[in-house]
N, C-alpha and C. Protein backbone atom coordinates (compact mmCIF):
# COMPACT_ATOMS: atom_id res chain seq x y z
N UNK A 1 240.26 58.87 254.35
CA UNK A 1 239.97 60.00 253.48
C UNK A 1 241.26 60.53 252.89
N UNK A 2 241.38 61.10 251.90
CA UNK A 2 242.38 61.28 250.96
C UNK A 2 242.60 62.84 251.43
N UNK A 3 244.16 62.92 251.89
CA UNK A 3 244.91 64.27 251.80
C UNK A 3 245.40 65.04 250.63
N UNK A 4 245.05 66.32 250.48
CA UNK A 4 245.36 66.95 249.08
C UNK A 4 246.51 68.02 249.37
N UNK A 5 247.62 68.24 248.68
CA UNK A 5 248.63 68.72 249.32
C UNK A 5 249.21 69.03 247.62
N UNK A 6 249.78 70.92 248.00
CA UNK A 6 250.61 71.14 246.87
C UNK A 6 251.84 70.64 246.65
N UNK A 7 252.59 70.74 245.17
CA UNK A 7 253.47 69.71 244.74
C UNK A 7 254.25 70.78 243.65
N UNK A 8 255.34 71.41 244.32
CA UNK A 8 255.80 72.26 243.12
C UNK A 8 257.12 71.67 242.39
N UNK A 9 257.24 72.05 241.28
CA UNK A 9 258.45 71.55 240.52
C UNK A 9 259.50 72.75 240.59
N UNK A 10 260.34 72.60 240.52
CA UNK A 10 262.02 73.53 240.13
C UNK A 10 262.59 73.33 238.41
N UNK A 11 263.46 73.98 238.85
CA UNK A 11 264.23 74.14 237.50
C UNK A 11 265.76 74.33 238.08
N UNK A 12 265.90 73.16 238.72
CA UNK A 12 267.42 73.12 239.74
C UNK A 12 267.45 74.20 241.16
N UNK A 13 266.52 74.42 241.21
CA UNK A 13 266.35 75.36 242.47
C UNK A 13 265.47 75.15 243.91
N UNK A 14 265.24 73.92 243.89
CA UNK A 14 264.09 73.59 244.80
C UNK A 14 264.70 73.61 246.16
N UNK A 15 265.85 73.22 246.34
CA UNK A 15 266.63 72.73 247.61
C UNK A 15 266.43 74.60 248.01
N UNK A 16 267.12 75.67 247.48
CA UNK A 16 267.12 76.34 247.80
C UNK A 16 265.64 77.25 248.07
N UNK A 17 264.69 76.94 247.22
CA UNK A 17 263.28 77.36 247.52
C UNK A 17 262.84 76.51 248.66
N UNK A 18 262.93 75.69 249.51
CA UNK A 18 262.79 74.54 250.40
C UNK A 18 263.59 75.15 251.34
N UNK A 19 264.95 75.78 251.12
CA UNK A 19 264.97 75.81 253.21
C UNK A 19 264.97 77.45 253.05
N UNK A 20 264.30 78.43 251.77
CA UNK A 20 263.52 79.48 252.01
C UNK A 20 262.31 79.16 252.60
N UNK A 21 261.72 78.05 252.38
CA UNK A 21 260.00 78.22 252.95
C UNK A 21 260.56 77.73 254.32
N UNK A 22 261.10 77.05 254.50
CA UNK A 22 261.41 76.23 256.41
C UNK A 22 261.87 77.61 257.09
N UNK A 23 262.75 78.54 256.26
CA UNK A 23 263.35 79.34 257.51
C UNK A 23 261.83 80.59 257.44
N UNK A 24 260.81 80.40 256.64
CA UNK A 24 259.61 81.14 257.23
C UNK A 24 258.72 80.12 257.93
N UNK A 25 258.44 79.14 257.32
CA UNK A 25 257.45 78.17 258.11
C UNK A 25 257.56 77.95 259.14
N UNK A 26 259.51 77.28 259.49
CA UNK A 26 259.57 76.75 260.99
C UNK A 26 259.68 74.98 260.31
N UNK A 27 259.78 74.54 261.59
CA UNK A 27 259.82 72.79 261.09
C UNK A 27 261.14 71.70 260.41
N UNK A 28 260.94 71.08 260.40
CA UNK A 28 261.44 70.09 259.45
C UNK A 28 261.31 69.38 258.31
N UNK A 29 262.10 69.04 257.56
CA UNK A 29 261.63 68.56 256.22
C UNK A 29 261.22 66.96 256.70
N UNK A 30 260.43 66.46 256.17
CA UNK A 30 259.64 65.06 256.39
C UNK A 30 260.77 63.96 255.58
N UNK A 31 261.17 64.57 254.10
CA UNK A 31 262.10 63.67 253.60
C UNK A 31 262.85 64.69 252.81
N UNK A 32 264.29 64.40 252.24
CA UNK A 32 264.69 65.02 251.03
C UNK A 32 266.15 64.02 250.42
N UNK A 33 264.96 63.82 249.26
CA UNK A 33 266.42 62.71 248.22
C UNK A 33 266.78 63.40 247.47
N UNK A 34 267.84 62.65 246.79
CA UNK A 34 268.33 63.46 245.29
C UNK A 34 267.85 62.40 244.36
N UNK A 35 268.41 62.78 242.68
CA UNK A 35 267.79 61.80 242.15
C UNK A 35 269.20 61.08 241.89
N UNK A 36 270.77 61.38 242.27
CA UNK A 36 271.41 60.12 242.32
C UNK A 36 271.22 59.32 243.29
N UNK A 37 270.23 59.32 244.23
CA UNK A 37 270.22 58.74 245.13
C UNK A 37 269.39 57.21 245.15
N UNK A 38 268.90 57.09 243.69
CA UNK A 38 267.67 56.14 242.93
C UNK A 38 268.49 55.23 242.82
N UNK A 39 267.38 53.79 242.79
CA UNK A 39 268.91 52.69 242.39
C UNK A 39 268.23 52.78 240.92
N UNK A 40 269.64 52.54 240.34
CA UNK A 40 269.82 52.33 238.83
C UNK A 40 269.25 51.15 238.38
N UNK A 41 268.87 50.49 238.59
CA UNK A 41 268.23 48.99 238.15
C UNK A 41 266.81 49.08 237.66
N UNK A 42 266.10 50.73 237.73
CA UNK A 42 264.66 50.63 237.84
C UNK A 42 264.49 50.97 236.72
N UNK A 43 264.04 50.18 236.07
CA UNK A 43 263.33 50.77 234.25
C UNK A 43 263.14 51.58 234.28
N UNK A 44 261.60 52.04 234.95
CA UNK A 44 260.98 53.35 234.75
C UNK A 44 261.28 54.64 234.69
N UNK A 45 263.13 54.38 235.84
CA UNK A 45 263.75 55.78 236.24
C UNK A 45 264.87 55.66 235.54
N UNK A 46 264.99 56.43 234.22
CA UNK A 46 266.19 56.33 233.82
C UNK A 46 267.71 57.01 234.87
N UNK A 47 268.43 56.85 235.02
CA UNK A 47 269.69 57.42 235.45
C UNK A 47 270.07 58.71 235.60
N UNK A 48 270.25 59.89 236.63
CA UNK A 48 270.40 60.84 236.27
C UNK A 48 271.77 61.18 235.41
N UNK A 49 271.61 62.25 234.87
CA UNK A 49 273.25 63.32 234.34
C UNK A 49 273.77 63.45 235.92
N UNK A 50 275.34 63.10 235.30
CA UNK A 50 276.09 63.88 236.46
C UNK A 50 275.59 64.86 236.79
N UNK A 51 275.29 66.20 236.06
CA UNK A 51 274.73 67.08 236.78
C UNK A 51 273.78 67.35 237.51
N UNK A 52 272.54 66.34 236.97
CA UNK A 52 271.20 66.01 237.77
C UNK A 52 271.36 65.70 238.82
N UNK A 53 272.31 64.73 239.13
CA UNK A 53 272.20 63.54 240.48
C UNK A 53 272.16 64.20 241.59
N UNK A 54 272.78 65.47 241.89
CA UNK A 54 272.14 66.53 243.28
C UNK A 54 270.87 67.15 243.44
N UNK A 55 270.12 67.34 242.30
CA UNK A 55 269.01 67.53 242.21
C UNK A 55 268.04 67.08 243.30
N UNK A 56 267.70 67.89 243.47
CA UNK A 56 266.10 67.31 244.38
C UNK A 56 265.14 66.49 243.92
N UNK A 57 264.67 65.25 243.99
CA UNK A 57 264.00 64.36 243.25
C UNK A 57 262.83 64.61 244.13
N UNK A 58 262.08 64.57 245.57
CA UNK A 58 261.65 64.70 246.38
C UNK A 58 262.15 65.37 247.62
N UNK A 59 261.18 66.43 248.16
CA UNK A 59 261.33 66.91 249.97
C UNK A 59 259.87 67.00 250.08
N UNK A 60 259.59 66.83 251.34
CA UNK A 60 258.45 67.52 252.27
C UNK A 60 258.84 68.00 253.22
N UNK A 61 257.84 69.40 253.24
CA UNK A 61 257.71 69.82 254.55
C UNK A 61 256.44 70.22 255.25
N UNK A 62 256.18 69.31 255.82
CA UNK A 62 255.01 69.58 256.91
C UNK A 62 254.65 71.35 257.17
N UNK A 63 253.26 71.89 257.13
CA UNK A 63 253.35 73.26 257.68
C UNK A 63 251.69 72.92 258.38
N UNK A 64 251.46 72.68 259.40
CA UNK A 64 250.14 72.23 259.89
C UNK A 64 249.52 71.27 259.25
N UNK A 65 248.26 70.97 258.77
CA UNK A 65 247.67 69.95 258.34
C UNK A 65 248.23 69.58 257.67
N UNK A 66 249.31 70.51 256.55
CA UNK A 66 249.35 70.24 255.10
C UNK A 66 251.03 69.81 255.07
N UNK A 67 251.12 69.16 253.69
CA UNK A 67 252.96 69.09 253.30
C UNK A 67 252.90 69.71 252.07
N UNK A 68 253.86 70.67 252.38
CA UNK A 68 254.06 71.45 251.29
C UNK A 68 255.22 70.37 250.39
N UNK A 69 255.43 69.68 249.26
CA UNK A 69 256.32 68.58 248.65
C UNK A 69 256.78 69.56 247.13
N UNK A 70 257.94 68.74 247.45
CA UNK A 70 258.56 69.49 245.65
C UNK A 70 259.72 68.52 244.87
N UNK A 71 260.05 69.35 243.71
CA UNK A 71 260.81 68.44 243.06
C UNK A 71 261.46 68.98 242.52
N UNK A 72 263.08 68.86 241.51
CA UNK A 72 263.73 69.41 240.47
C UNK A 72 263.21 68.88 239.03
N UNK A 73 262.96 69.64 238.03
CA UNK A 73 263.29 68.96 236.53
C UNK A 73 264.41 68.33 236.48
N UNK A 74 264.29 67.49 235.40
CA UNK A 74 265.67 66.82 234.75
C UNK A 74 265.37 66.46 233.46
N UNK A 75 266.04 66.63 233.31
CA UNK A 75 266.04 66.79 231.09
C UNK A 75 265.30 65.41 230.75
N UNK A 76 264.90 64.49 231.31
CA UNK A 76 264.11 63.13 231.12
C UNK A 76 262.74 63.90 231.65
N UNK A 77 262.52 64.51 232.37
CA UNK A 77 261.13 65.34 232.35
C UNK A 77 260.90 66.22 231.95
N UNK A 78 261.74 67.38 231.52
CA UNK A 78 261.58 68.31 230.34
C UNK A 78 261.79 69.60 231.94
N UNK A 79 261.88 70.88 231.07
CA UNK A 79 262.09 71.99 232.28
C UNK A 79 260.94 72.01 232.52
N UNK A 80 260.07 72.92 234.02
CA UNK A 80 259.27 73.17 234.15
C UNK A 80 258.97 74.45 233.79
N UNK A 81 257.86 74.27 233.53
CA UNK A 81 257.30 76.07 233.23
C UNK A 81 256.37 76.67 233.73
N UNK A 82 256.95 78.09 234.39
CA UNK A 82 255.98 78.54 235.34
C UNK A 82 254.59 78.75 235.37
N UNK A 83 254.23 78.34 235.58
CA UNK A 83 252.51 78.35 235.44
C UNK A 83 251.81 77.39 235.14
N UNK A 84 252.35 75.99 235.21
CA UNK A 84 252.43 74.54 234.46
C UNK A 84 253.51 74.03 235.88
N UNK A 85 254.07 74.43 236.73
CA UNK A 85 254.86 74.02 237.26
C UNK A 85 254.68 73.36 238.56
N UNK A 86 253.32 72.68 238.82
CA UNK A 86 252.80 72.04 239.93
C UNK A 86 251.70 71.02 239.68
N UNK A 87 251.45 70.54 240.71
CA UNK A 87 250.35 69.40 240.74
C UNK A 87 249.97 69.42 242.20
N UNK A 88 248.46 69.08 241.87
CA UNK A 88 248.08 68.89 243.17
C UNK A 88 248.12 67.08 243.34
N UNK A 89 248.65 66.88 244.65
CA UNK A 89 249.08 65.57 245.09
C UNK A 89 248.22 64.93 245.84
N UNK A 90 247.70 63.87 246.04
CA UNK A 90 246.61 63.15 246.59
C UNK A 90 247.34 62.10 247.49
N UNK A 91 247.22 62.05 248.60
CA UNK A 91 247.94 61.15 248.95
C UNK A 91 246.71 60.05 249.92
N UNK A 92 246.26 59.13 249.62
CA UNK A 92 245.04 57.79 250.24
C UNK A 92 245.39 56.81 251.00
N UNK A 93 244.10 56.23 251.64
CA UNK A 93 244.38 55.34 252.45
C UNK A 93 244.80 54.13 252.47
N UNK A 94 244.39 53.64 250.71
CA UNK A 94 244.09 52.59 250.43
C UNK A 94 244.48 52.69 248.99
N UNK A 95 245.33 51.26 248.52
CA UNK A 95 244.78 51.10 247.24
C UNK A 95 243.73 51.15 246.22
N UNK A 96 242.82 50.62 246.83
CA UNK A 96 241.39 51.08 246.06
C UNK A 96 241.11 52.18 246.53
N UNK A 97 241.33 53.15 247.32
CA UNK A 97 241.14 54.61 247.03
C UNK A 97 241.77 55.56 245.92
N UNK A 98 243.41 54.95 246.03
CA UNK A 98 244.01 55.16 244.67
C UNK A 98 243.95 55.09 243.88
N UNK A 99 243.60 54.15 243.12
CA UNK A 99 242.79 53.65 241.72
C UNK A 99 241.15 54.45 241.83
N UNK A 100 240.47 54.50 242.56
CA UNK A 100 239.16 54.93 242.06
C UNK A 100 239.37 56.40 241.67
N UNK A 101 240.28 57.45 242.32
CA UNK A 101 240.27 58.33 242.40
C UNK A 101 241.02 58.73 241.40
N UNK A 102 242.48 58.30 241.00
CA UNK A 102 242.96 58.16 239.53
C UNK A 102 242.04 57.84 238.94
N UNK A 103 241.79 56.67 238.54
CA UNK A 103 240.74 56.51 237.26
C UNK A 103 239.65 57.56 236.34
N UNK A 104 239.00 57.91 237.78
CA UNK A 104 238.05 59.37 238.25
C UNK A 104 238.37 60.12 237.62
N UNK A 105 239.27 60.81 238.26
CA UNK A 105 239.95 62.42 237.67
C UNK A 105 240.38 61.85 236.39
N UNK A 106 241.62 60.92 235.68
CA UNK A 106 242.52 60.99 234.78
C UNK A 106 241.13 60.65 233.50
N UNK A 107 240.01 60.33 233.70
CA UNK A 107 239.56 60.15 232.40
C UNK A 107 238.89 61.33 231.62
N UNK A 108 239.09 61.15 230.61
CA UNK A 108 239.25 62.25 229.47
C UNK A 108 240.65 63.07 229.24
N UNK A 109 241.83 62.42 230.38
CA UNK A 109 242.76 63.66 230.46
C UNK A 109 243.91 62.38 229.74
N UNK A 110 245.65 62.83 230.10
CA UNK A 110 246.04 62.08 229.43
C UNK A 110 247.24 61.21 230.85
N UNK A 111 247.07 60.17 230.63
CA UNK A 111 248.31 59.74 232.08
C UNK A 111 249.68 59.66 231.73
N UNK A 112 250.41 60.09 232.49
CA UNK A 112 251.54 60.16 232.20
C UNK A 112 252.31 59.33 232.94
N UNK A 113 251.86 58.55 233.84
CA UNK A 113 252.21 57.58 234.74
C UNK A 113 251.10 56.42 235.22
N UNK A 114 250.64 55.82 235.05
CA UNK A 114 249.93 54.92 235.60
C UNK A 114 250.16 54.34 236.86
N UNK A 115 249.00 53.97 237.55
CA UNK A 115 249.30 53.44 238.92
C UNK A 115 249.90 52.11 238.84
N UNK A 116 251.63 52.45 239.76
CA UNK A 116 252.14 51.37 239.80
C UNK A 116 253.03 50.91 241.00
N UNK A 117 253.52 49.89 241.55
CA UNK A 117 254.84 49.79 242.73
C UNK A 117 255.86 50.82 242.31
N UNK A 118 256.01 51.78 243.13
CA UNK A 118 257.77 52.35 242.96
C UNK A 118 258.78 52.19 243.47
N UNK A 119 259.84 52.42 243.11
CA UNK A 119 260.86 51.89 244.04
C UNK A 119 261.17 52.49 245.53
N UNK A 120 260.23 53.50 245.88
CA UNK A 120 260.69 54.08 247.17
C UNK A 120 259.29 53.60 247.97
N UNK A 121 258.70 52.66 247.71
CA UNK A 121 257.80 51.86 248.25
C UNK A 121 256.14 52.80 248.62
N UNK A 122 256.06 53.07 247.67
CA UNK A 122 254.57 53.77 247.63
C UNK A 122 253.83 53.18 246.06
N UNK A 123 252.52 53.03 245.81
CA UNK A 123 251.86 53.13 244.82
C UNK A 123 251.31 54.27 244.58
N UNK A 124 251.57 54.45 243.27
CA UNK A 124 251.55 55.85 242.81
C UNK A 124 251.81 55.77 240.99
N UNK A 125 250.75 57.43 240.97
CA UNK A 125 250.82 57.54 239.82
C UNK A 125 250.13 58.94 239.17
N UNK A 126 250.42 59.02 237.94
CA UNK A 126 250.59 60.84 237.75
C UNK A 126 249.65 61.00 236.39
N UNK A 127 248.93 61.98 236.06
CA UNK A 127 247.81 62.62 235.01
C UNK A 127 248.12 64.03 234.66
N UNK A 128 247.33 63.97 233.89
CA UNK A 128 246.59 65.42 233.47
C UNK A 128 245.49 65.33 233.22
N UNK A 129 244.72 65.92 234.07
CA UNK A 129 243.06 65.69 234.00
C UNK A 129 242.91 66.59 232.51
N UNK A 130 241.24 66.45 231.92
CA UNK A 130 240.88 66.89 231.01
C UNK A 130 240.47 68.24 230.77
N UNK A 131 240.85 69.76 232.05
CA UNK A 131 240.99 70.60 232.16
C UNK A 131 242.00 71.09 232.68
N UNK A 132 243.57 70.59 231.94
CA UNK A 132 245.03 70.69 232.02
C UNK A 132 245.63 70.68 233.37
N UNK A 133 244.96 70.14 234.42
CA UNK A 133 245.90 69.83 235.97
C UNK A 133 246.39 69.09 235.92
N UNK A 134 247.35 68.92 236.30
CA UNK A 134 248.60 67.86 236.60
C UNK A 134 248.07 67.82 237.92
N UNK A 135 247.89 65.99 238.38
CA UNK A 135 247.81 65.52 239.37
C UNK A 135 248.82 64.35 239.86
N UNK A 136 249.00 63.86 241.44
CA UNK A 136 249.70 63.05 241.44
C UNK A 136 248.44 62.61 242.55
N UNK A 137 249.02 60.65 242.26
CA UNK A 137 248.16 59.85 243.60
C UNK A 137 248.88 59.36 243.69
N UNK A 138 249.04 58.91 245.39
CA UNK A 138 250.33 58.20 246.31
C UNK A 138 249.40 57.21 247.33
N UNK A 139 249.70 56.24 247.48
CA UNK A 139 249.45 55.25 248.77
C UNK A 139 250.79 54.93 249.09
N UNK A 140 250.52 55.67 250.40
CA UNK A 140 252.31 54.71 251.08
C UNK A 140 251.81 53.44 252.26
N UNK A 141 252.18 52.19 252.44
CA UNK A 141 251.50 51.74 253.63
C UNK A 141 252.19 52.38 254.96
N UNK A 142 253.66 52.89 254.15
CA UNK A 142 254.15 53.53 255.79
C UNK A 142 254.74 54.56 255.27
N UNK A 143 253.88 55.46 255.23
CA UNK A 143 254.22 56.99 255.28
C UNK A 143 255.48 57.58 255.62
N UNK A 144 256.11 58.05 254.76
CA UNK A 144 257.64 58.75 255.01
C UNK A 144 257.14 60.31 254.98
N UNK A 145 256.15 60.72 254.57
CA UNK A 145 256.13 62.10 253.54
C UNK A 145 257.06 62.50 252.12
C-alpha cells in the first residue's frame, strides 16, 4: 500500500527549517544531500551554481508513521512560492503501483517529470494533477527515506 507523506520546498532555507522541526519533533534525519553532491554526468540534472551546490536537494525526517521530506529551489527549478510550495509525495511498493497511480492522478494535469530510473536509485516521477497539486511518486527497492 502506498505511503503519502508531505514534501515542502525552500527558497535556500530548508536545512535551517529542518533542524527547526527535529529540535521540536525529536529524531533523526533519514537522509540529507546537497545538490553538489549529484554526479554531473546525469542529463536530467543539470549542475548546480556554485552557490546552489550547499543547497538542500533532499532530507527526511521521520515523525511517527510519517516523513516529513523537503527540498531547496535552484534557479533550474524556478523559486518556490508560498502557497505553491509543496507536494504531496507518494512513496509504493511496486513499480506497477507507481505507474498506475501516476498515470491516475497526472491525467488531465500536466507532468513535469515522468516516471523514470534516477540517479539516487529510486523510480520516480513528478505532476500536477488537473486541480493544481503538485505530486511526487517514488519506488525505492531499498528505502533510504
Amino acid at each position: 500500500m502506498a505511503a503519502i507523506n508531505p514534501y515542502l520546498i525552500f527558497n535556500g532555507n530548508c536545512e535551517e527549517a529542518f533542524l527547526f522541526y527535529k529540535s521540536v519533533f525529536g529524531g533523526e534525519f533519514g537522509y540529507m544531500g546537497r545538490f553538489g553532491e549529484m554526479p554531473s554526468d546525469d542529463p536530467n540534472c543539470p549542475p548546480p551554481s556554485p552557490e546552489e551546490a550547499n543547497r538542500i536537494m533532499h532530507v527526511s525526517l521521520p515523525i511517527g508513521d510519517t516523513v516529513l521530506m523537503g527540498s531547496d529551489s535552484t534557479s533550474y527549478s524556478g523559486d518556490a512560492k508560498f502557497g505553491d510550495n509543496f507536494s504531496v509525495s507518494i512513496n509504493t511498493d511496486s513499480k506497477a503501483e507507481a505507474d498506475k497511480l501516476f498515470n491516475g492522478l497526472s491525467a488531465g494535469g500536466k507532468v513535469v517529470m515522468p516516471m523514470e530510473n534516477t540517479f539516487w536509485g529510486a523510480y520516480f516521477g513528478m505532476f500536477t494533477d488537473k486541480f493544481g497539486i503538485n505530486w511526487m511518486v517514488n519506488f525505492d527497492e531499498n528505502p533510504q527515506m
